[in-house]
Protein backbone atom coordinates (compact mmCIF):
# COMPACT_ATOMS: atom_id res chain seq x y z
CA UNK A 1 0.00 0.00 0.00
CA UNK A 2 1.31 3.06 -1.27
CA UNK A 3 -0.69 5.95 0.86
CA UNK A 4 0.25 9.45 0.32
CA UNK A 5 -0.03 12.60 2.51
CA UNK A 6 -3.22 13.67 3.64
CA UNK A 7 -4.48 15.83 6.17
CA UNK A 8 -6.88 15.17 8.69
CA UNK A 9 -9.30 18.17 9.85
CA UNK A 10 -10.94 18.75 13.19
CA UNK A 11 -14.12 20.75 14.32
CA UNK A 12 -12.07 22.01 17.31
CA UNK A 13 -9.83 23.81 14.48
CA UNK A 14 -6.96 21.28 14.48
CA UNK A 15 -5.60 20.00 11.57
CA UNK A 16 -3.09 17.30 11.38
CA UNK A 17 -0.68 16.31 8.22
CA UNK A 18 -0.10 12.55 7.95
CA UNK A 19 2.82 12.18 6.20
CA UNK A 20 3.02 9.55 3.10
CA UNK A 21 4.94 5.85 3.15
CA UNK A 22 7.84 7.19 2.07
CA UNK A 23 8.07 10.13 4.06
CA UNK A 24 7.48 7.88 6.70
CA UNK A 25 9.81 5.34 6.19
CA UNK A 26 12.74 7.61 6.06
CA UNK A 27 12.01 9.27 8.79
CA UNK A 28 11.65 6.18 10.90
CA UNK A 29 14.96 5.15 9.21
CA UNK A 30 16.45 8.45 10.26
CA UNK A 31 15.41 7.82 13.72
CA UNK A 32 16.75 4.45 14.08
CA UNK A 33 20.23 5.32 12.81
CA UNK A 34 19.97 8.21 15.17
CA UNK A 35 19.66 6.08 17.67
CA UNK A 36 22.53 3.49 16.89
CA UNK A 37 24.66 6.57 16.55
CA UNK A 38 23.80 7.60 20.14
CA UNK A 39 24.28 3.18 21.16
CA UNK A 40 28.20 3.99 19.23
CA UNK A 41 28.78 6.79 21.50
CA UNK A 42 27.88 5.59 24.77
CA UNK A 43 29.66 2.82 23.91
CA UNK A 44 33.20 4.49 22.85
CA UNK A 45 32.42 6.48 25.97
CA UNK A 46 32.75 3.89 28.48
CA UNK A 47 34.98 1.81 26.30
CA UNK A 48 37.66 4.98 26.43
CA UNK A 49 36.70 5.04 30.42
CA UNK A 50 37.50 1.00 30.89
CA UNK A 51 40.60 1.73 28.95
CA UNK A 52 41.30 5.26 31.24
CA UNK A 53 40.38 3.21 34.73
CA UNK A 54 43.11 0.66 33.53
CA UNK A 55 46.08 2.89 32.97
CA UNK A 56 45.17 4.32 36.11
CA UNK A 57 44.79 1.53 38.04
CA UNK A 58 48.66 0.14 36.64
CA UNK A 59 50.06 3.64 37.60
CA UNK A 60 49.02 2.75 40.73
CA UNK A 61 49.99 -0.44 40.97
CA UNK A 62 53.64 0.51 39.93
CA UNK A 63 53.80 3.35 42.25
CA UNK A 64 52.70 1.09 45.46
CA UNK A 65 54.83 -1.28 44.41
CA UNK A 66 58.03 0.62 44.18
């Protein structure tokens, strides 16, 4: 089904614009790689972190030590 943009009219005075298949479909595909863009982040975030709390944690380990 192919549907295309229509708009929907209310007695209150709303109106609302549905968008068509296609508009749709990109937009939810926008929003999903949006979202596994913001998943990468996180990720590198804490991954850098782990990485950070490591180094620190062998500094520390070599300056007890000594």
């Amino acid at each position: 089904m192919n549907k295309e943009r229509y708009k929907e009219e209310y007695e209150e005075g709303s109106d609302l614009l549905w968008p068509s298949d296609k508009e749709d479909k990109v937009t939810r595909q926008f929003y999903k790689d949006l979202s596994n863009l913001s998943k990468n982040i996180n990720y590198s975030k804490n991954k850098n972190l782990n990485l950070f709390e490591q180094v620190v944690r062998i500094i520390k380990g070599n300056v007890l030590g000594n």
